[in-house]
Protein backbone atom coordinates (compact mmCIF):
# COMPACT_ATOMS: atom_id res chain seq x y z
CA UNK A 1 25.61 -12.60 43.02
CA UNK A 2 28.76 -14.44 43.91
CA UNK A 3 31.59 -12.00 44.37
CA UNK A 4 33.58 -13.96 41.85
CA UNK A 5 31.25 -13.60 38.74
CA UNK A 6 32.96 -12.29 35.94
CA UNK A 7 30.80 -12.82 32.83
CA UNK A 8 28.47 -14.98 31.20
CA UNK A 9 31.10 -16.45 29.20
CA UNK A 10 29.89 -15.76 25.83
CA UNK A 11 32.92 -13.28 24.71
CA UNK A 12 36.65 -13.83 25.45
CA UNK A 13 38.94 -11.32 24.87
CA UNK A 14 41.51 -12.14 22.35
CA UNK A 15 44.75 -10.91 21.37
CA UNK A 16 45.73 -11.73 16.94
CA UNK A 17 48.86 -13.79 16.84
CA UNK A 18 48.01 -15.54 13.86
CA UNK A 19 50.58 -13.47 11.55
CA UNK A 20 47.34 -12.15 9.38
CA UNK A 21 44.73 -9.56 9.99
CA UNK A 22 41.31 -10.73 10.90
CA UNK A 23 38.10 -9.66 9.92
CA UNK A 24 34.89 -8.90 11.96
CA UNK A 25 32.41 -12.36 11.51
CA UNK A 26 36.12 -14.37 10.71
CA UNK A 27 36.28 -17.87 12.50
CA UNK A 28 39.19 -17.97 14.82
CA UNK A 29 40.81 -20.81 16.92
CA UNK A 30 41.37 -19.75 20.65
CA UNK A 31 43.57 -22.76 22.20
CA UNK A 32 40.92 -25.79 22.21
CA UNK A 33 37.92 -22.87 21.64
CA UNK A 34 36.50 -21.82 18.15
CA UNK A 35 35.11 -18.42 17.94
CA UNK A 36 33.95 -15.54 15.94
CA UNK A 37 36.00 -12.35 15.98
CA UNK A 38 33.08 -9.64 16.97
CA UNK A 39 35.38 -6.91 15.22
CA UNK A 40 38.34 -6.52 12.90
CA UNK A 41 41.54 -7.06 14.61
CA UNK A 42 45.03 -6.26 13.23
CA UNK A 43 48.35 -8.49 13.77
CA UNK A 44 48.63 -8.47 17.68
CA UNK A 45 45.48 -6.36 18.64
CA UNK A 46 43.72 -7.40 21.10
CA UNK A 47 39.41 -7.22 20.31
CA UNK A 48 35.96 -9.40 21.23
CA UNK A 49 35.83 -12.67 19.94
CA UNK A 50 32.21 -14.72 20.92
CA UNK A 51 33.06 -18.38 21.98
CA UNK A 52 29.08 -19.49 22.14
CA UNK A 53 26.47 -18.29 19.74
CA UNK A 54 24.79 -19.32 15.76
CA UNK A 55 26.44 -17.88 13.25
CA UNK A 56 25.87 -17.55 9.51
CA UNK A 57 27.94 -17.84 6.62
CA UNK A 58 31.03 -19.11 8.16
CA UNK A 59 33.19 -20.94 5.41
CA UNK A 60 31.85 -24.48 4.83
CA UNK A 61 34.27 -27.02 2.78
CA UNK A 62 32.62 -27.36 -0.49
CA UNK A 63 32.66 -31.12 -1.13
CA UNK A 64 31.39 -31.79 2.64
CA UNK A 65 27.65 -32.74 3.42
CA UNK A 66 26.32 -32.63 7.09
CA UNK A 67 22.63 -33.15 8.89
CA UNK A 68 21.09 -30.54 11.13
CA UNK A 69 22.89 -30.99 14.35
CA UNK A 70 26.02 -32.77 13.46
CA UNK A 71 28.93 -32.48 15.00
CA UNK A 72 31.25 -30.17 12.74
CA UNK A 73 35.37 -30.54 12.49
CA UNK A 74 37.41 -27.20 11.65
CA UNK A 75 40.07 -27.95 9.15
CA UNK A 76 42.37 -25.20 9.68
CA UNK A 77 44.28 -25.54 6.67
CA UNK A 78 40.90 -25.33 4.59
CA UNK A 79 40.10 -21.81 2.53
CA UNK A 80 43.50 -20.89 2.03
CA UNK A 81 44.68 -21.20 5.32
CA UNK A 82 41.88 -19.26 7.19
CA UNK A 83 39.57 -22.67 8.22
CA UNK A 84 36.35 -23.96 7.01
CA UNK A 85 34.25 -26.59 8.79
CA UNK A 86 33.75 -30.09 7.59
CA UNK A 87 31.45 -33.43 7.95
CA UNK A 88 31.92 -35.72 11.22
CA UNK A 89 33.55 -38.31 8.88
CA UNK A 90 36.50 -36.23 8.05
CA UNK A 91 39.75 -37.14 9.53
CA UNK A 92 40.66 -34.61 11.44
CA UNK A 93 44.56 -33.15 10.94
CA UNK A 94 46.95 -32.07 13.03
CA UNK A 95 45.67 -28.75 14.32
CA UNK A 96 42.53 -29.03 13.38
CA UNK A 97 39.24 -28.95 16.14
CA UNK A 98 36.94 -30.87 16.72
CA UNK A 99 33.25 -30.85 19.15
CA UNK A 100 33.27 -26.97 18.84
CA UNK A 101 30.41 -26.71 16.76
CA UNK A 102 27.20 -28.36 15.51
CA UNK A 103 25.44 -27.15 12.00
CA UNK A 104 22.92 -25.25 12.86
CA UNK A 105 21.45 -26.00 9.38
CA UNK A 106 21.92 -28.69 7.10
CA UNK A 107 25.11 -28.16 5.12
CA UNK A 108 25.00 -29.69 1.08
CA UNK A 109 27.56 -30.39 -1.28
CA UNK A 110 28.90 -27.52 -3.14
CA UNK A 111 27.94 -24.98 -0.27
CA UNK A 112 30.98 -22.79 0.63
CA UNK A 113 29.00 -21.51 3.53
CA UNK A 114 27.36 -23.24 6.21
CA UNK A 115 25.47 -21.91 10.11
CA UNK A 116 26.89 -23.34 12.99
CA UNK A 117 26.66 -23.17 16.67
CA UNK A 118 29.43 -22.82 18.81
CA UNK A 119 29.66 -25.84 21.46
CA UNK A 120 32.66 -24.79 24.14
CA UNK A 121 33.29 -27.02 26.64
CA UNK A 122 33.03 -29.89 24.15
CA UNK A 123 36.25 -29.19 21.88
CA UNK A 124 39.79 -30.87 21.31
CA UNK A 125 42.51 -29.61 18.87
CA UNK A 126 44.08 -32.87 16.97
């Protein structure tokens, strides 16, 4: 194995400077990344947050209706401020992410919940 191999890539470490705590399974922006904090992390503690992976019952936008494998935008300023993913055809706001995940699952109107799978390498923050 190369002498430079670090990790498989799959968990970042990341330190909570979003002015709120976070909680274990809570969908977190990491620069142009999306990810899944592994663990509970208080204002400015640093824990395991998995950048690739399917995850269930993130927070969906209600009114929003995707196919199985559709390209998913996270609207930051959705579910009171803590994100929720939305349909391709949203326009996507300031801040917000796009190409960082796919629905793993069909996602229907009225859902607040959705499964996704994180895409890295494919993401840009509007």
């Amino acid at each position: 194995m190369a002498r430079n191999y670090e990790s498989d890539g799959n968990v970042i470490q990341w330190t909570n400077g979003t002015g709120s705590a976070v909680a274990s399974g809570q969908v977190v922006k990491v620069g142009n990344l999306i990810g899944v904090a592994l663990v509970a992390l208080a204002i400015g503690e640093t824990g395991s947050v998995a950048v690739e992976g399917v995850f269930s019952g993130v927070p969906k936008v209600s009114g929003a209706v995707f196919a199985q494998g559709e390209k998913l935008v996270f609207d930051v300023s959705a579910n009171g401020g803590l994100g929720a993913f939305d349909d391709s055809a949203a326009a996507p706001a300031t801040g917000d992410v796009t190409g960082g995940a796919v629905a793993w699952a069909a996602g229907a109107d009225g859902q607040t919940t959705c499964t996704i799978k994180l895409t890295p390498g494919n993401s840009a923050v509007a």
